[in-house]
Protein backbone atom coordinates (compact mmCIF):
# COMPACT_ATOMS: atom_id res chain seq x y z
CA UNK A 1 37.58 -13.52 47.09
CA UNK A 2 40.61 -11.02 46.26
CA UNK A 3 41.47 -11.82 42.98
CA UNK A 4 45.11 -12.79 42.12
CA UNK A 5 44.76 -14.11 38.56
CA UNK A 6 43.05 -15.08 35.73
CA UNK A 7 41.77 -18.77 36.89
CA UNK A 8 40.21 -16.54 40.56
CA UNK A 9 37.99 -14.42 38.17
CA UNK A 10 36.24 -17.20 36.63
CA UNK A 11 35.98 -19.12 40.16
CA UNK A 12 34.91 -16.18 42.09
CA UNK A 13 32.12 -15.38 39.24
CA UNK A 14 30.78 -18.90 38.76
CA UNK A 15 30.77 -18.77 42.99
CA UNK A 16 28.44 -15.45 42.55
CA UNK A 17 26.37 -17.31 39.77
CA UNK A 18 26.03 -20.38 41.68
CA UNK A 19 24.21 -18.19 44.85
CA UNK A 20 21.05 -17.89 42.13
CA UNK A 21 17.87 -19.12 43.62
CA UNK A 22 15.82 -19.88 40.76
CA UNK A 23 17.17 -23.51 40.01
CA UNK A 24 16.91 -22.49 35.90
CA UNK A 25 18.17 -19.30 35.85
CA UNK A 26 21.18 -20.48 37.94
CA UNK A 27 22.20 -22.98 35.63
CA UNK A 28 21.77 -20.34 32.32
CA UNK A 29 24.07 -17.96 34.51
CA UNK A 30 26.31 -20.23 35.07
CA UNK A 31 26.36 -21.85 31.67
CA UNK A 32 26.60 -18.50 30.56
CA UNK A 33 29.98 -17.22 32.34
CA UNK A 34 31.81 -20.39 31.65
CA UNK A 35 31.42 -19.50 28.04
CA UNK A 36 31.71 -15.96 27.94
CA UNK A 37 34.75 -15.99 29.97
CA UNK A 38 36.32 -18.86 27.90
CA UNK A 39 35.20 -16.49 24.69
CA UNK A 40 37.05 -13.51 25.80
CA UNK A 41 40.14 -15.78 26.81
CA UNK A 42 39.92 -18.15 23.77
CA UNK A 43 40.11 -14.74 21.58
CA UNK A 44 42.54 -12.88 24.08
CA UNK A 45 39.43 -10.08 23.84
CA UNK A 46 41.70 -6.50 23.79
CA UNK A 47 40.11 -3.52 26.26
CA UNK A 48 39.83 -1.57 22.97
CA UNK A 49 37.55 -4.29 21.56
CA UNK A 50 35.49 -4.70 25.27
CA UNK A 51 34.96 -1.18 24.61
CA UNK A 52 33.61 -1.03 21.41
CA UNK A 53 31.77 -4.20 22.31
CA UNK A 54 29.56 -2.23 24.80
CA UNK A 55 28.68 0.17 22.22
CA UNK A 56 27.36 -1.91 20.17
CA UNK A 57 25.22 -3.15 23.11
CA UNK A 58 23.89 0.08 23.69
CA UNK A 59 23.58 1.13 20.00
CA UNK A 60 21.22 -2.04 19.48
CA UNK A 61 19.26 -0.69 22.22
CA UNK A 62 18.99 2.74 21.02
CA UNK A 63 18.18 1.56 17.21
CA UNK A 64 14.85 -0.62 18.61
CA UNK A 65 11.57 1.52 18.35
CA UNK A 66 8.36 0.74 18.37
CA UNK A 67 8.57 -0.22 14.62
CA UNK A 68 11.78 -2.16 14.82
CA UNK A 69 13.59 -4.10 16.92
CA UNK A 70 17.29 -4.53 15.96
CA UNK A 71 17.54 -7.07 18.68
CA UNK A 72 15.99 -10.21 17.12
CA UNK A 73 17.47 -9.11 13.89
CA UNK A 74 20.76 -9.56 15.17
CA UNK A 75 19.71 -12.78 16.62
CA UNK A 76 18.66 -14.06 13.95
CA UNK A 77 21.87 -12.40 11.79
CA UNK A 78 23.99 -14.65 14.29
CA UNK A 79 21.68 -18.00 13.28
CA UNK A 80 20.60 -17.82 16.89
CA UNK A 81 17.18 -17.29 16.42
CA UNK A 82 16.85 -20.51 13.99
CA UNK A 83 18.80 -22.98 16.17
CA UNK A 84 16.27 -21.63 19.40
CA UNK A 85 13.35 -22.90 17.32
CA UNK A 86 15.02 -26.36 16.02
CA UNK A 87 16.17 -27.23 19.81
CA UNK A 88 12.84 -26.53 20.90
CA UNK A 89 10.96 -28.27 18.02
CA UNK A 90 11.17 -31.51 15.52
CA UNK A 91 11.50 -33.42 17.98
CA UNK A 92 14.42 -31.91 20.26
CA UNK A 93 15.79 -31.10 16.37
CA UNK A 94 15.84 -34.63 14.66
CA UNK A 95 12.63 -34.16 12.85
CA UNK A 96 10.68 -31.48 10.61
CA UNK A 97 9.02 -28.57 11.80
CA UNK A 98 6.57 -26.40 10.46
CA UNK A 99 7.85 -23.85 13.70
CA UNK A 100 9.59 -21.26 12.62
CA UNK A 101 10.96 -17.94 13.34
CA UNK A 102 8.89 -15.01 14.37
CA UNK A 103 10.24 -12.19 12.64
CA UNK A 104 10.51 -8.69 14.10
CA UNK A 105 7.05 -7.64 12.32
CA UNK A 106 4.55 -9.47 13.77
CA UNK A 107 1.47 -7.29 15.44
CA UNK A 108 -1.14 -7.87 17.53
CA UNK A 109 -4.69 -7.25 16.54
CA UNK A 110 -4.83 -8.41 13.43
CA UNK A 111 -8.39 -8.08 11.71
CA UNK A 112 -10.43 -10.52 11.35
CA UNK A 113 -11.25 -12.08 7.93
CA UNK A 114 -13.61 -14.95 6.75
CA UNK A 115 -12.57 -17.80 5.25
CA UNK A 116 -12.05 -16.95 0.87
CA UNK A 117 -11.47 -12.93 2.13
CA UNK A 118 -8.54 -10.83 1.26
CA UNK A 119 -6.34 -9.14 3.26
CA UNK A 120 -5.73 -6.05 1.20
CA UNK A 121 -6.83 -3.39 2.60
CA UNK A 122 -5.64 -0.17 0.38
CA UNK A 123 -4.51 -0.44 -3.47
CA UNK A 124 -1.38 -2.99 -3.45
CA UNK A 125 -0.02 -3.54 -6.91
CA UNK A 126 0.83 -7.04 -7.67
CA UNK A 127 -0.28 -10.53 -9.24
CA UNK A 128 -2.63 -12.13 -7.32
CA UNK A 129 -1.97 -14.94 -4.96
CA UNK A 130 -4.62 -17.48 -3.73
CA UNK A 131 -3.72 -19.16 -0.41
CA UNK A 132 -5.13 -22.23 0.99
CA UNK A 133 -4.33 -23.56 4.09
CA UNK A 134 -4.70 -27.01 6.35
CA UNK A 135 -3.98 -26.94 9.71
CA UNK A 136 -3.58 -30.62 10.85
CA UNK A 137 -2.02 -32.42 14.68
CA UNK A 138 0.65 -34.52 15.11
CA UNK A 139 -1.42 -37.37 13.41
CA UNK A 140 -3.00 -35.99 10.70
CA UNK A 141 -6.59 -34.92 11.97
CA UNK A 142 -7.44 -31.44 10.89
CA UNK A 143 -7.67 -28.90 13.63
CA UNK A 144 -10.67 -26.93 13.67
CA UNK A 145 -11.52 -23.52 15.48
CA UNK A 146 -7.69 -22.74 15.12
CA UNK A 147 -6.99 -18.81 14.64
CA UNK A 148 -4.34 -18.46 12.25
CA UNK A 149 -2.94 -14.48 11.79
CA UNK A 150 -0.70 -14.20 8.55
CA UNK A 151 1.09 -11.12 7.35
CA UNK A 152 3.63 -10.62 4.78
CA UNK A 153 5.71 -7.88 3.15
CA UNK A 154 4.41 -6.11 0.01
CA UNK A 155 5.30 -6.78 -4.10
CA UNK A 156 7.51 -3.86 -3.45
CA UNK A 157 9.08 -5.40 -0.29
CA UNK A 158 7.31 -3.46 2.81
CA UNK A 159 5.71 -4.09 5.35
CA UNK A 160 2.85 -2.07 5.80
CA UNK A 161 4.39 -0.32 9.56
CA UNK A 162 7.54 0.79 7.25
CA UNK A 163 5.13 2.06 4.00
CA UNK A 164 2.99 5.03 4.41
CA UNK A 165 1.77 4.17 1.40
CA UNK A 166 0.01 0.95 2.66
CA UNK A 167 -3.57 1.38 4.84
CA UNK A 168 -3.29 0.15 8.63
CA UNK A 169 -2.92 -3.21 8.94
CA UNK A 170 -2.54 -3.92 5.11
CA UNK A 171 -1.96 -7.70 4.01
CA UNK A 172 -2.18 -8.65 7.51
CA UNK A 173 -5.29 -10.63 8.76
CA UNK A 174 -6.71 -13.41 11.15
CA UNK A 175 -9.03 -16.23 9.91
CA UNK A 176 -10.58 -19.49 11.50
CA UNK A 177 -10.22 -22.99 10.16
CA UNK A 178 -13.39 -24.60 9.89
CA UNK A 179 -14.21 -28.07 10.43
CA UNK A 180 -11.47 -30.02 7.74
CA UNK A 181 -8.72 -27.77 9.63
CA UNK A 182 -8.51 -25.02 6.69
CA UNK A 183 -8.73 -21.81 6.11
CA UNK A 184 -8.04 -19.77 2.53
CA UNK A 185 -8.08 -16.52 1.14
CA UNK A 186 -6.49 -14.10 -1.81
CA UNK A 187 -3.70 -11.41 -1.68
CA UNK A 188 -0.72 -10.62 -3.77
CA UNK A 189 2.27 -12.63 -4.27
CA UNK A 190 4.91 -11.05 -2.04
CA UNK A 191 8.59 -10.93 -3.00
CA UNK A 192 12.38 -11.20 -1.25
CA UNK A 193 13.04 -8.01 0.78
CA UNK A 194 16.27 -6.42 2.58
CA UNK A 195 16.92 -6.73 5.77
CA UNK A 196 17.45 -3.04 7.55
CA UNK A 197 21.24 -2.52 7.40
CA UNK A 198 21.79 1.23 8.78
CA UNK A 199 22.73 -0.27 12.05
CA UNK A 200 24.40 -2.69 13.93
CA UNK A 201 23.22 -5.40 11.81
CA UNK A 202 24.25 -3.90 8.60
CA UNK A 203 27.63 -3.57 9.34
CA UNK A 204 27.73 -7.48 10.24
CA UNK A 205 26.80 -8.42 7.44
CA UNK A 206 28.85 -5.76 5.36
CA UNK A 207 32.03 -7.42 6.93
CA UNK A 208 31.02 -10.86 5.98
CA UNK A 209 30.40 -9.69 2.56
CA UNK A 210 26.54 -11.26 2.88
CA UNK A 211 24.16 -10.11 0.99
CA UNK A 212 20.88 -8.84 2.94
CA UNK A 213 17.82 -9.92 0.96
CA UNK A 214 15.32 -12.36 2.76
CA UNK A 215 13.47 -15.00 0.19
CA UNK A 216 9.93 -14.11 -0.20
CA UNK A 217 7.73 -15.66 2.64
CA UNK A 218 4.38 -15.98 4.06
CA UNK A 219 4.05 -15.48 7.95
CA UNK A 220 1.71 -17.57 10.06
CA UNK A 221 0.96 -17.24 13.84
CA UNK A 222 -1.64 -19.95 14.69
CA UNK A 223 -3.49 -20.38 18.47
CA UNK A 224 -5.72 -23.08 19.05
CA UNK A 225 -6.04 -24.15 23.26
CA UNK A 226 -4.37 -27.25 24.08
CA UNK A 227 -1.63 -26.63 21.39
CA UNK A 228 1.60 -24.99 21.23
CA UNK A 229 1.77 -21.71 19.10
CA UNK A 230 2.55 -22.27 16.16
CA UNK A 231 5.10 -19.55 14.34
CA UNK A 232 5.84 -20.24 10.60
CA UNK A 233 6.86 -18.99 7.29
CA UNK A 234 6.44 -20.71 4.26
CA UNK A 235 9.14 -19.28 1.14
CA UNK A 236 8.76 -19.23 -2.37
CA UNK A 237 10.95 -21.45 -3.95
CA UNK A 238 11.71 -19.44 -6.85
CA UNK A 239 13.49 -16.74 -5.37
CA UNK A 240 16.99 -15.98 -6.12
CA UNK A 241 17.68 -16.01 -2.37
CA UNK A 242 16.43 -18.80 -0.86
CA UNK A 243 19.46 -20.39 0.11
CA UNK A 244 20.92 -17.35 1.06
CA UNK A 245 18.92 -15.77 3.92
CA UNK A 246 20.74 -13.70 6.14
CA UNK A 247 17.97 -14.91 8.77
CA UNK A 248 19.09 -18.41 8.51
CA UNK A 249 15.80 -19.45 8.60
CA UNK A 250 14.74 -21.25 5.55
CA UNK A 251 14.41 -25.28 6.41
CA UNK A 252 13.19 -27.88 3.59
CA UNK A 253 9.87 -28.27 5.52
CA UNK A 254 9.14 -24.30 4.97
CA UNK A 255 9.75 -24.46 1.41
CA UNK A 256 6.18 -23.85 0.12
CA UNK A 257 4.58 -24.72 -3.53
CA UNK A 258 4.19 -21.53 -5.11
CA UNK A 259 2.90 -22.53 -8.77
CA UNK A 260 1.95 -20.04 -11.29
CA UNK A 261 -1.23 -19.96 -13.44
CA UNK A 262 -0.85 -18.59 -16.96
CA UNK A 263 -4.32 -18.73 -17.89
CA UNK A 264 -7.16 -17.30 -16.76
CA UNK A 265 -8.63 -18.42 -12.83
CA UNK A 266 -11.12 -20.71 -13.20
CA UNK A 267 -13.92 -18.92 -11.36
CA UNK A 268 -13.24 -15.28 -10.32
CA UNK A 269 -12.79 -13.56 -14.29
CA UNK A 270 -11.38 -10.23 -12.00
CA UNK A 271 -7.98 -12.07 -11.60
CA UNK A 272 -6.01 -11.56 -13.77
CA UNK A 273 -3.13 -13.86 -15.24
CA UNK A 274 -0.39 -14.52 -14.24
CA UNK A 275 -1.76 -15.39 -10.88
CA UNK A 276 -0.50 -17.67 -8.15
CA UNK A 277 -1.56 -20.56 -6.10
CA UNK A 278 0.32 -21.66 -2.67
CA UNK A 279 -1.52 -24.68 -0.06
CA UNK A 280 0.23 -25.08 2.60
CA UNK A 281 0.03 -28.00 5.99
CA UNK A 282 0.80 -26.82 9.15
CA UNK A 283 1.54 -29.17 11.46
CA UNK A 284 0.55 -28.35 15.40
CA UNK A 285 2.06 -29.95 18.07
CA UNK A 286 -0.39 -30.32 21.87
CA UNK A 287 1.20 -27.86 24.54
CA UNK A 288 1.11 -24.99 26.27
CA UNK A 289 -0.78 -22.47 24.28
CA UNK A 290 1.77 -19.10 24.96
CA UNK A 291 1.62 -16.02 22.39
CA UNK A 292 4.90 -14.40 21.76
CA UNK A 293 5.05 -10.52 23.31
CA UNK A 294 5.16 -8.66 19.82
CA UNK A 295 8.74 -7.84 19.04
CA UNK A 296 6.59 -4.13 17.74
CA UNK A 297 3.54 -2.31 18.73
């Protein structure tokens, strides 16, 4: 079509979108350029701003390494990321969820840990957290055999890939629920980090005026065949930021129970007090058993 106005643009484009084989993508495509072209008209979009638009494009591109990826942290910046996983989970989004987002730190090859282990793996200052977890279906059974990685940032707010003062693989690990669907073990009690804000993402929120620390959280990525992946985070209640994530992704069925011990630990004397106590359900759902590609190496 030779274009004579505004209206032909959209036509002729939706025309080229419609010629898509794949009956799926065809109707993302075409979803897609009814929006974006009613964004650009809706906000009379200036060439200046297309421009500078592009940039950015290729800036987030540039900033994602093998250690970042600037990518889902925009996504999930934009509340994208956390209205993926409620569409796709509760239930179509009418019901709780222990899914969550999968955060732009998760690894592969986790080592493995038994069951009452700890996951330090180099000297990590801190007070000592004891984590117990259940791993349960739809109905309530417990799951056993599930493989359930955690990882979590540092007391001083690192992940170990960003802290060469942290071993390999530090606070990261991979256990196996046994037969009542748990699985437990002892690190230290993590706390609210920023996000990384010397990019694209920074200067978002640094025009909103938002502030950039996430609450403190506990990662889970749990596998069993016959189930869907499970990807969760359970937060810390008591942080100053928990209803303030720039991540959006903090739901009332993530929000774990964190409770604090003054006095000594019952059984292990080398704890210390204060020392902390967090058990945690999570609920798996039968499905496809996919793993995410790792958003680093």
């Amino acid at each position: 079509m030779i274009i004579s106005d505004l209206d032909d643009v959209n036509l002729d484009a939706l025309a080229a979108m419609a010629r898509t084989e794949d009956p799926r993508l065809r109707q993302i495509l075409i979803a897609l350029v009814k929006h974006l072209h009613a964004f650009v008209r809706e906000v009379r979009l200036t060439e200046a701003e297309f421009r500078a638009a592009t940039a950015v494009v290729n800036e987030i591109g540039r900033l994602s390494t093998d250690t970042h990826n600037e990518t889902v942290l925009l996504a999930g910046s934009l509340g994208v990321s956390s209205l993926v996983c409620l569409l796709n989970n509760g239930v179509d989004g009418s019901a709780e969820t222990s899914q969550s987002l999968l955060g732009p730190f998760w690894r592969l090859h986790s080592p493995r840990v038994p069951n009452g282990g700890s996951i330090l793996r180099s000297p990590t200052p801190g007070e000592s957290l004891m984590v117990t977890g259940r791993v349960v279906d739809a109905s309530g059974a417990p799951i056993e055999g599930a493989e359930v990685d955690v990882w979590h940032a540092s007391p001083l707010g690192l992940y170990e890939n960003h802290d060469p003062d942290q071993a390999e693989m530090n606070l990261r690990g991979k256990f196996t629920t046994d037969a009542d669907g748990r699985f437990w073990f002892s690190t230290v009690k993590m706390v609210g980090y920023p996000i990384r804000t010397g990019g694209v993402v920074g200067r978002l929120l640094k025009a909103q005026n938002r502030q950039p620390k996430r609450p403190a959280h506990l990662h889970a990525l749990i596998v069993k065949p016959g189930y869907k992946v499970l990807i969760s985070q359970v937060y810390d209640p008591s942080d100053p930021n928990l209803e303030d994530d720039p991540q959006f992704g903090v739901t009332k069925a993530l929000v774990g129970a964190f409770v604090r011990h003054d006095e000594p630990h019952p059984t292990d004397p080398s704890i210390r007090p204060p020392w902390h106590a967090l058990d945690h359900t999570y609920v798996m759902h039968e499905g496809e058993t996919v793993l995410p590609v790792p958003p680093i190496k």
